[in-house]
C-alpha atoms as a PDB file:
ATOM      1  CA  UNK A   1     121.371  47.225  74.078  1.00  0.00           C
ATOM      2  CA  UNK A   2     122.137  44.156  76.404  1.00  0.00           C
ATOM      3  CA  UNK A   3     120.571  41.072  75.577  1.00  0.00           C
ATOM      4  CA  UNK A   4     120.020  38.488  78.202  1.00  0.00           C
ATOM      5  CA  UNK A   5     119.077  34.335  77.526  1.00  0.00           C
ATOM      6  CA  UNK A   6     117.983  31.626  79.986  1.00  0.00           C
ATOM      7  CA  UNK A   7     115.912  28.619  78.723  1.00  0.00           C
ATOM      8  CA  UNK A   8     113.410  30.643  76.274  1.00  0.00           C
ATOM      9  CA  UNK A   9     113.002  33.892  78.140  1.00  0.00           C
ATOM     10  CA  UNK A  10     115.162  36.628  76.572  1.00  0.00           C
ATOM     11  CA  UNK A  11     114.988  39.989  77.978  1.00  0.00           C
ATOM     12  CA  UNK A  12     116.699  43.525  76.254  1.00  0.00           C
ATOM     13  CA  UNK A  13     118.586  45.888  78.662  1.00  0.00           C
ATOM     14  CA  UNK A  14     118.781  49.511  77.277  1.00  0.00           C
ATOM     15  CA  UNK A  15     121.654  51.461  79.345  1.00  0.00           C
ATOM     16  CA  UNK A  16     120.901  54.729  77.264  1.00  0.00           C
ATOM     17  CA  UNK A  17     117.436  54.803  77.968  1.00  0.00           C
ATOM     18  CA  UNK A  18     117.417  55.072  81.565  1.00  0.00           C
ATOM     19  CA  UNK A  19     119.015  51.750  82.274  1.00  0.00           C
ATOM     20  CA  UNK A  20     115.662  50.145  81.763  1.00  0.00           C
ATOM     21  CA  UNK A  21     113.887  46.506  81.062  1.00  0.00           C
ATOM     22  CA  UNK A  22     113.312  47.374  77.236  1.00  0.00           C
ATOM     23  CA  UNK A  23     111.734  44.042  76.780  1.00  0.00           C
ATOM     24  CA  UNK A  24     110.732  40.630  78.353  1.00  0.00           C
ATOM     25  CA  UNK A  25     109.321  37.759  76.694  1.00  0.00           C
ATOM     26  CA  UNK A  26     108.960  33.739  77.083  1.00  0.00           C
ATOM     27  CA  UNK A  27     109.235  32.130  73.912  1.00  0.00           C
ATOM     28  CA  UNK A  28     106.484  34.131  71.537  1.00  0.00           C
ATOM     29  CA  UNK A  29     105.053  36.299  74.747  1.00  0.00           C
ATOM     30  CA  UNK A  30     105.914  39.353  75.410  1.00  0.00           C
ATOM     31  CA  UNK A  31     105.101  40.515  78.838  1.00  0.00           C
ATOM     32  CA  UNK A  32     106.120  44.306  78.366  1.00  0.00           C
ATOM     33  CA  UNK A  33     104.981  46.936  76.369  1.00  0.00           C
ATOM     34  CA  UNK A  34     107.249  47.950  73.680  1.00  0.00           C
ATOM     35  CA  UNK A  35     109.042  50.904  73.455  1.00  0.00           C
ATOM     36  CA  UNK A  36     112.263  52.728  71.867  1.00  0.00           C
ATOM     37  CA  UNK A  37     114.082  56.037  72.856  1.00  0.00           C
ATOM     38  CA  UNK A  38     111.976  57.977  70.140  1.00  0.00           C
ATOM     39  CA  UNK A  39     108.698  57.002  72.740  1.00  0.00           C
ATOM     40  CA  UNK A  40     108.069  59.276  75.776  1.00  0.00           C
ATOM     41  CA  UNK A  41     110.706  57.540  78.827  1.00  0.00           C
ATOM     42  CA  UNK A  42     107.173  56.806  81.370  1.00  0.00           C
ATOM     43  CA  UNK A  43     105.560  54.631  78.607  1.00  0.00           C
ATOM     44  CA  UNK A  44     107.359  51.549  78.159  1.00  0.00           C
ATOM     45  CA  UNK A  45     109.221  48.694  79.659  1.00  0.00           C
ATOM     46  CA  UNK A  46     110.167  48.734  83.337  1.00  0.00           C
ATOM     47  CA  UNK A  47     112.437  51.391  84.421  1.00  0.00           C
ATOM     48  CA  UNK A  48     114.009  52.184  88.304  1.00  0.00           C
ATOM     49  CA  UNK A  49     112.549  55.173  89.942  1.00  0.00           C
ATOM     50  CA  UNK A  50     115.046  56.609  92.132  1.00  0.00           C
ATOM     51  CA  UNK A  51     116.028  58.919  93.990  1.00  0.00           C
ATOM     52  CA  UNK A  52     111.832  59.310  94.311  1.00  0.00           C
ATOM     53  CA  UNK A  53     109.081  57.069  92.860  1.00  0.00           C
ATOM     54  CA  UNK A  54     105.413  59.154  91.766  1.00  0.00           C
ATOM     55  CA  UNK A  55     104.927  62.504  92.170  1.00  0.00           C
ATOM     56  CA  UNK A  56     106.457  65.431  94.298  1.00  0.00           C
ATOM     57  CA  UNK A  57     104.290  68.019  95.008  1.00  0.00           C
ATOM     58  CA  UNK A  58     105.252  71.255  93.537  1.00  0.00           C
ATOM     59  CA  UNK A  59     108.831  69.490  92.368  1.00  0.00           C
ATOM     60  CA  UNK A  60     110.115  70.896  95.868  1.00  0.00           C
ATOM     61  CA  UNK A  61     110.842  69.608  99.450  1.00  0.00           C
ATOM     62  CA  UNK A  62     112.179  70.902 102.434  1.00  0.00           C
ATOM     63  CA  UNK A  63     115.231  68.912 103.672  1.00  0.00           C
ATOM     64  CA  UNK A  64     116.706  69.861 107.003  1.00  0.00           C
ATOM     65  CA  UNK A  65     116.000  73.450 106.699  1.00  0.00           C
ATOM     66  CA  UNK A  66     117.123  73.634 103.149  1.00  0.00           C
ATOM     67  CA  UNK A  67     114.306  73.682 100.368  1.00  0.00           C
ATOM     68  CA  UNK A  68     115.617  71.662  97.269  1.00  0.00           C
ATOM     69  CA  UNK A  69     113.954  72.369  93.851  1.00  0.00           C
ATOM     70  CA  UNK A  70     113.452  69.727  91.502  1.00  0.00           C
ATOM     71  CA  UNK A  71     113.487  69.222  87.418  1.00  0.00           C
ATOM     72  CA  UNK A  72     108.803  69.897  86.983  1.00  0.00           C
ATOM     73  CA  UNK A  73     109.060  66.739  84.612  1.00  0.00           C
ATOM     74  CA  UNK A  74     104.817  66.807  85.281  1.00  0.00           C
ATOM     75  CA  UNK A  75     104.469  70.115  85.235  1.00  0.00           C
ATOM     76  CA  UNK A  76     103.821  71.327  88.300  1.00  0.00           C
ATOM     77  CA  UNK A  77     105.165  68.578  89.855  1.00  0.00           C
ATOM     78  CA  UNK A  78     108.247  66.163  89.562  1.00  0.00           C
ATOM     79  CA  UNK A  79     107.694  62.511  88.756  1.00  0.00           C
ATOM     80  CA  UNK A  80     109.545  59.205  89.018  1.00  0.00           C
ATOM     81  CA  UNK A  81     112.926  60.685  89.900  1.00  0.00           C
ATOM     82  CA  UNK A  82     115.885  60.720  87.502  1.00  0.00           C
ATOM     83  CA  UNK A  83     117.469  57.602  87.108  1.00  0.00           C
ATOM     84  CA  UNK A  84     114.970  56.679  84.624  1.00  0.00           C
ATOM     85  CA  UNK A  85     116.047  59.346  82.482  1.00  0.00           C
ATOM     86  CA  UNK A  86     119.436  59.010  82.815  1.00  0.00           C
ATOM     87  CA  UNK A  87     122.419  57.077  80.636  1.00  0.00           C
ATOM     88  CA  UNK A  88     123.638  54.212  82.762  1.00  0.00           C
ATOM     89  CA  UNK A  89     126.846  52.891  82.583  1.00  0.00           C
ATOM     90  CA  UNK A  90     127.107  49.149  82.283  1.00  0.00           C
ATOM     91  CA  UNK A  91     129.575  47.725  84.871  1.00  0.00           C
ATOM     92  CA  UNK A  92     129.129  43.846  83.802  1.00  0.00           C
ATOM     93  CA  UNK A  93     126.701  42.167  81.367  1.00  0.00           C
ATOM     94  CA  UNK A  94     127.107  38.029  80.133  1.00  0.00           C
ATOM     95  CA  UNK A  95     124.475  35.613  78.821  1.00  0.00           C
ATOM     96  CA  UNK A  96     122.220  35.828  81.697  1.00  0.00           C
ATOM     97  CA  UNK A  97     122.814  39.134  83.671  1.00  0.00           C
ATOM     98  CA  UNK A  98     123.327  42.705  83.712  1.00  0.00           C
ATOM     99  CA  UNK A  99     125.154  45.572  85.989  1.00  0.00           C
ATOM    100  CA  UNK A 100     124.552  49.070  85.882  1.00  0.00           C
ATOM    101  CA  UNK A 101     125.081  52.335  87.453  1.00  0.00           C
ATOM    102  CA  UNK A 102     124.384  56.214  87.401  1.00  0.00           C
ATOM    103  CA  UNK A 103     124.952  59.142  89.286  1.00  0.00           C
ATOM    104  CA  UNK A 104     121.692  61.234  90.309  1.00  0.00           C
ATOM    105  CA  UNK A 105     120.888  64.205  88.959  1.00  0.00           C
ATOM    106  CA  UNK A 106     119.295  66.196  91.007  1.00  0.00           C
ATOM    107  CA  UNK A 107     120.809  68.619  94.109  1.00  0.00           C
ATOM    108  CA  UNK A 108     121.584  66.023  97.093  1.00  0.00           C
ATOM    109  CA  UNK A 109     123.503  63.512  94.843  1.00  0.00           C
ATOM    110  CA  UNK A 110     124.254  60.191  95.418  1.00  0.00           C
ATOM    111  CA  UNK A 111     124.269  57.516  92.984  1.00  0.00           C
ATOM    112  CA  UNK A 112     122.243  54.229  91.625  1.00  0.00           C
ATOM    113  CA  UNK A 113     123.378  50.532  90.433  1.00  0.00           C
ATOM    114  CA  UNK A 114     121.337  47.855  89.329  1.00  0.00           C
ATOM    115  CA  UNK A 115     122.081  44.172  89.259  1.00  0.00           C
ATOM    116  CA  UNK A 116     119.210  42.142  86.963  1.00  0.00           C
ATOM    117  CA  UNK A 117     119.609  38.164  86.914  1.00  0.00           C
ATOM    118  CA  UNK A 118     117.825  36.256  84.238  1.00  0.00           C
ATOM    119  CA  UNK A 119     116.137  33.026  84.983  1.00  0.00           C
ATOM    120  CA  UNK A 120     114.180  30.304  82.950  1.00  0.00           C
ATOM    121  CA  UNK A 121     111.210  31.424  85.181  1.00  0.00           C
ATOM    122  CA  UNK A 122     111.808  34.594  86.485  1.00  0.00           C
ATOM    123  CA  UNK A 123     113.877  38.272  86.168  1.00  0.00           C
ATOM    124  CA  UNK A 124     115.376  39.371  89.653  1.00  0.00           C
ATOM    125  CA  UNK A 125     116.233  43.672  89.453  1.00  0.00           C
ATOM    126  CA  UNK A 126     117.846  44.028  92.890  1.00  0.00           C
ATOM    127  CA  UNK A 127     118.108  48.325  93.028  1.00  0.00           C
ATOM    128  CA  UNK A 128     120.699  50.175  95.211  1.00  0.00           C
ATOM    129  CA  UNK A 129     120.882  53.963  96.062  1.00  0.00           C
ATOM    130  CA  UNK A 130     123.614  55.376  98.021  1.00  0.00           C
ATOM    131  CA  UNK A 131     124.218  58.623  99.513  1.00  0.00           C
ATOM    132  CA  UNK A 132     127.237  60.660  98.368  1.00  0.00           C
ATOM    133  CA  UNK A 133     128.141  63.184 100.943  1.00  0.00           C
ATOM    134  CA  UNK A 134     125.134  64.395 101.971  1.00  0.00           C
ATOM    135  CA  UNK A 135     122.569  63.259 103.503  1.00  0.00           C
ATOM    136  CA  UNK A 136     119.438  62.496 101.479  1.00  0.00           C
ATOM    137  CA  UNK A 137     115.588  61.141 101.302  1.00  0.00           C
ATOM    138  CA  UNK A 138     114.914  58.871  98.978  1.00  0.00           C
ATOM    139  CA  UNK A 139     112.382  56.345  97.785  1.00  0.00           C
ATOM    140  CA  UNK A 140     112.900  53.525  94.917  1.00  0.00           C
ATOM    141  CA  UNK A 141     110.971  51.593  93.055  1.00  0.00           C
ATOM    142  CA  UNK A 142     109.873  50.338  89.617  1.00  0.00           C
ATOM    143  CA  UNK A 143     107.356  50.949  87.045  1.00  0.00           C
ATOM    144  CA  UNK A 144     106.819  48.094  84.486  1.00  0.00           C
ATOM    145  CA  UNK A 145     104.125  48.623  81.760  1.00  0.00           C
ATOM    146  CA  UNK A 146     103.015  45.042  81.339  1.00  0.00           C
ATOM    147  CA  UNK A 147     100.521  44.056  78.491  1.00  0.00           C
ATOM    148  CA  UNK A 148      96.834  44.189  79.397  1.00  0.00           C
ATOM    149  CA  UNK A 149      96.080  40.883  81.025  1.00  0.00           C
ATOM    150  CA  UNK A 150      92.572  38.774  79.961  1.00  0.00           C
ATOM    151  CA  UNK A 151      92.043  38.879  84.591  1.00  0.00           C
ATOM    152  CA  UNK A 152      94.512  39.131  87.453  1.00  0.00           C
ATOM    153  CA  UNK A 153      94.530  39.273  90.826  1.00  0.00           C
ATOM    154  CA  UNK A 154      95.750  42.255  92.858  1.00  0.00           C
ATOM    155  CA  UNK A 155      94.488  43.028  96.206  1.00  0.00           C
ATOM    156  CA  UNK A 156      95.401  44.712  99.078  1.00  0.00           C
ATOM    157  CA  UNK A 157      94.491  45.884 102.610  1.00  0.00           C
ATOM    158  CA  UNK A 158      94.559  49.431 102.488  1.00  0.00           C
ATOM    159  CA  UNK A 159      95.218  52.185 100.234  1.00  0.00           C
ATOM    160  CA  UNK A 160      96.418  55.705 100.138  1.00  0.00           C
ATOM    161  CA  UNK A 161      93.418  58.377 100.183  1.00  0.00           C
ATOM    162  CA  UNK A 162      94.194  60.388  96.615  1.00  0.00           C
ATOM    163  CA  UNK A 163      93.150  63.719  96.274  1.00  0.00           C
ATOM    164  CA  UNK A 164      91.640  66.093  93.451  1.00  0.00           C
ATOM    165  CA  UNK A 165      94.878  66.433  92.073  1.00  0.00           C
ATOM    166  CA  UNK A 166      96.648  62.699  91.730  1.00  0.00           C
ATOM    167  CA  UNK A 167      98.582  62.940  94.921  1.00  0.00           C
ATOM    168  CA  UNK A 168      97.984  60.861  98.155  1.00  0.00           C
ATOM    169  CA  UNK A 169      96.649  62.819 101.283  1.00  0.00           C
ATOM    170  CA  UNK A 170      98.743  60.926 103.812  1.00  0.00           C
ATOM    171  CA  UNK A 171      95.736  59.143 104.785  1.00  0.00           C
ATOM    172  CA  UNK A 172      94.824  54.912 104.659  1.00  0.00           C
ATOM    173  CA  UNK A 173      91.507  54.136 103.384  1.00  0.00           C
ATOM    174  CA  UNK A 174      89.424  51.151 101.786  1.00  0.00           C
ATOM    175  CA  UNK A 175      90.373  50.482  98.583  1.00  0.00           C
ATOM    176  CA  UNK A 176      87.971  51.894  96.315  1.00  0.00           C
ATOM    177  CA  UNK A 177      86.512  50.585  92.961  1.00  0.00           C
ATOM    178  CA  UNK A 178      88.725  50.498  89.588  1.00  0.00           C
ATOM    179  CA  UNK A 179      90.662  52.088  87.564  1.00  0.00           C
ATOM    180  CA  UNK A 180      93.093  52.925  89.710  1.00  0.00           C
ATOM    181  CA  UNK A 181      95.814  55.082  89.440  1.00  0.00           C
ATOM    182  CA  UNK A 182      96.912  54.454  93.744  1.00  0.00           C
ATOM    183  CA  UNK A 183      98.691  53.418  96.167  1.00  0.00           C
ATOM    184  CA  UNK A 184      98.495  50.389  98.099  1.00  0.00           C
ATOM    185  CA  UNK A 185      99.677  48.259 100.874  1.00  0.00           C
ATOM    186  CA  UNK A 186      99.135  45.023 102.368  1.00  0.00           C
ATOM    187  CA  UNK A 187      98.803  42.383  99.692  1.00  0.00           C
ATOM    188  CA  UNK A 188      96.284  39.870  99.786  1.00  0.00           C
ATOM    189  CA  UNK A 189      97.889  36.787  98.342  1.00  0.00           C
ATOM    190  CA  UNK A 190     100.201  37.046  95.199  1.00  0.00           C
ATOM    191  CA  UNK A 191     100.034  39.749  92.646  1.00  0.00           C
ATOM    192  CA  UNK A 192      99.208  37.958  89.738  1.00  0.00           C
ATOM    193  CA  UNK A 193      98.486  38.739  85.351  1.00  0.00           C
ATOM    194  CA  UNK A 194      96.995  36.424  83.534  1.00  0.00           C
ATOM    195  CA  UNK A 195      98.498  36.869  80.128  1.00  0.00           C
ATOM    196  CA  UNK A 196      96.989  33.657  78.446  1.00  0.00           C
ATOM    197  CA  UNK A 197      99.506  31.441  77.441  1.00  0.00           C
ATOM    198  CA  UNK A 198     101.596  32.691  80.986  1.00  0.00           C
ATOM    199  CA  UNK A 199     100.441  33.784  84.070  1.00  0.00           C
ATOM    200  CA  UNK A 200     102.959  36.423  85.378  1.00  0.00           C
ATOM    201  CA  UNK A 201     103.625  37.062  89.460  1.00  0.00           C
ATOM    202  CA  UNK A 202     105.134  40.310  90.669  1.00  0.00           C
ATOM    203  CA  UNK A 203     107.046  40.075  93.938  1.00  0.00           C
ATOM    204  CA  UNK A 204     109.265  42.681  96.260  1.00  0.00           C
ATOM    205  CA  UNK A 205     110.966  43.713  99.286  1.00  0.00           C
ATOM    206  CA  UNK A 206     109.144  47.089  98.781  1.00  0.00           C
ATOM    207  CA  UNK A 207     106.174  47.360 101.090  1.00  0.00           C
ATOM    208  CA  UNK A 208     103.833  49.901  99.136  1.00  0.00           C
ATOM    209  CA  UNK A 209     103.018  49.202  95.208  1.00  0.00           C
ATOM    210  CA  UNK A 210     101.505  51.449  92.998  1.00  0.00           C
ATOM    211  CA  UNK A 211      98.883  50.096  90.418  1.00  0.00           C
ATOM    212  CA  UNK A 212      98.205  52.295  87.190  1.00  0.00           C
ATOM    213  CA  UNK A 213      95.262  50.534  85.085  1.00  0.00           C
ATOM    214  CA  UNK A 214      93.466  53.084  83.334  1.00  0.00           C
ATOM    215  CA  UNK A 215      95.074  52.352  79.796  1.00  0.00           C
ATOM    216  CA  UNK A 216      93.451  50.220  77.744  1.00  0.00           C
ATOM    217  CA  UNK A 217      95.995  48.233  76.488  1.00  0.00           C
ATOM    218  CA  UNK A 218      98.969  47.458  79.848  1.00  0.00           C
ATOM    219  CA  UNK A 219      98.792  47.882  83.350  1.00  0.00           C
ATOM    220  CA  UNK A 220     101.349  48.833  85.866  1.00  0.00           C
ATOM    221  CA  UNK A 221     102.336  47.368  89.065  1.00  0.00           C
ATOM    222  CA  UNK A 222     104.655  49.234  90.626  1.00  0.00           C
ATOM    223  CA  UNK A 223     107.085  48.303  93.944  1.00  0.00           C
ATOM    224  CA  UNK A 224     108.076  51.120  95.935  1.00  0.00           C
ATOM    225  CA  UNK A 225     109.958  51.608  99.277  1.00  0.00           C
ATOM    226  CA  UNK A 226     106.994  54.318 100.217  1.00  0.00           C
ATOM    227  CA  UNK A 227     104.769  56.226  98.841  1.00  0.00           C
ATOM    228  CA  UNK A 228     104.486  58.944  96.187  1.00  0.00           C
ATOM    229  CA  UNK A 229     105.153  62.530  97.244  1.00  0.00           C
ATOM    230  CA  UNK A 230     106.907  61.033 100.967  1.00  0.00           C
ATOM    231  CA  UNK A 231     109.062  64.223 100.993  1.00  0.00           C
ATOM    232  CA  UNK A 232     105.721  65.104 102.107  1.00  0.00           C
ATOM    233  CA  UNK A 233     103.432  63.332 103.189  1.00  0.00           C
ATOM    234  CA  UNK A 234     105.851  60.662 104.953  1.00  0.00           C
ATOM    235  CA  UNK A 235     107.709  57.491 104.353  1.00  0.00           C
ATOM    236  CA  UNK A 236     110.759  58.486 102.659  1.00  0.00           C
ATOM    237  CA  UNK A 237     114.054  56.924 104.168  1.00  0.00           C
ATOM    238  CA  UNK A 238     116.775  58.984 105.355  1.00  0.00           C
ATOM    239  CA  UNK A 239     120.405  58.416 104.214  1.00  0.00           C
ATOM    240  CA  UNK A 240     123.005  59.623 105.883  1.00  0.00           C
ATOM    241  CA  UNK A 241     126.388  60.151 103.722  1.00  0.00           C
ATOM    242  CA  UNK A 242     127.405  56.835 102.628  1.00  0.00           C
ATOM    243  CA  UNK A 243     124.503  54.489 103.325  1.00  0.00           C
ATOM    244  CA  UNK A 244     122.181  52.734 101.046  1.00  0.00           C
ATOM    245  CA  UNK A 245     118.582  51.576 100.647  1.00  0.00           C
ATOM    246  CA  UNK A 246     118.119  48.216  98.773  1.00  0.00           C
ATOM    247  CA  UNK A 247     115.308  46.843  96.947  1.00  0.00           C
ATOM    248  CA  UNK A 248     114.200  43.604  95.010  1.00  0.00           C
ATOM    249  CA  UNK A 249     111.789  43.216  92.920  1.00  0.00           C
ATOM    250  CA  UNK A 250     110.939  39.934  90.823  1.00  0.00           C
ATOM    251  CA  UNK A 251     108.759  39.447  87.759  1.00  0.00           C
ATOM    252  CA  UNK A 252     108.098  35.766  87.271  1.00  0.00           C
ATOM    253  CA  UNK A 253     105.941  33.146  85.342  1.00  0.00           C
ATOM    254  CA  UNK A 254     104.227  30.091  84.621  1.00  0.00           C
ATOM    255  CA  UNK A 255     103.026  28.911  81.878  1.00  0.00           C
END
């Protein structure tokens, strides 16, 4: 475990458990679920989703003629990538910041590094993928399990029609009525949890966000460069050998 300082936030970096946000708090609030290794790896903290955020349909894709087969970690389907998953190998770590990296496991390789920067007011997770020497599609992201908040504020323009079985059609729509378990786009305003003694802001370079609020006790607001299953349905980005896609995503607060 890494553990980070600045003013009274102190946050836990877990390399062996997928390299993820183990834990987040400002003085006595935590703003993550809890978690260990011993806990199913989608339940806790805030881990990177790479090299696919959400669900592939069928855990398969064609890919310039080729059909690659991926690991059914939702049986049928894959979910959330690898990375998450995955032992990490730390790079760098001091008081305030952490450096990471992986290789992906799955059949177009490539590999992942993360860079997190702890503030007084704020954790910055900037998220790189890069193509080894093949081309690849890929779409990253993260999914933090925040505690419930008492209200927020999350709204957006337009959301991804879901279908009988979890996975977007392709299609925009209205957004409909909670819970959600969708895709969105098009903030309105800042995303925003209201946690009592802190209100906490979620903000990214990733233009589609996934928002998970059925459990009673957290919520999950989730970043991603596009939308789950884009192998299919569109939105992935294409890497040719050697380039990268880029994210940031920052969790701050107020109290």
């Amino acid at each position: 475990m890494l553990e980070l300082h600045a003013g009274d936030a102190s946050a836990t970096v877990s390399p062996s458990d997928g390299g993820r946000l183990a834990r987040l708090s400002v003085g006595d609030t935590d703003i993550l679920v809890p978690g260990s290794g011993s806990d199913h790896p989608m339940t806790w903290g805030s881990f990177p989703m790479a090299p696919y955020a959400g669900r592939v349909r069928g855990a398969r894709f064609e890919f310039r003629g080729e059909t690659i087969d991926l690991e059914p970690s939702l049986p049928p389907h894959a979910i959330h990538g690898t990375a998450f998953t995955t032992a990490w190998d730390v790079l760098d770590d001091g008081l305030d910041h952490a450096e990471l990296s992986c290789r992906l496991s799955w059949p177009l390789g490539g590999t992942a590094h993360q860079h997190l920067q702890l503030t007084g007011e704020a954790i910055v997770c900037v998220l790189t993928v890069v193509a080894g020497d093949r081309a690849m599609p890929v779409v990253i992201g993260w999914h933090p399990w925040f505690h419930r908040p008492i209200r927020d504020h999350l709204e957006f323009g337009s959301m991804y029609e879901r279908l009988a079985d979890g996975l977007p059609s392709g299609r925009l729509t209205v957004p409909r009525r909670r819970p959600w378990d969708d895709c969105f786009i098009d903030p309105d305003g800042r995303l925003t949890l209201d946690l009592g003694d802190l209100t906490v802001s979620v903000s990214s370079d990733a233009d589609h966000w996934v928002v998970y609020d059925e459990p009673a006790h957290a919520i999950c607001v989730e970043p991603q460069s596009g939308p789950p299953d884009a192998f299919h349905i569109g939105g992935a980005h294409v890497l040719e050998p050697g380039e990268f896609l880029q994210r940031t995503m920052v969790i701050a607060w107020a109290r």
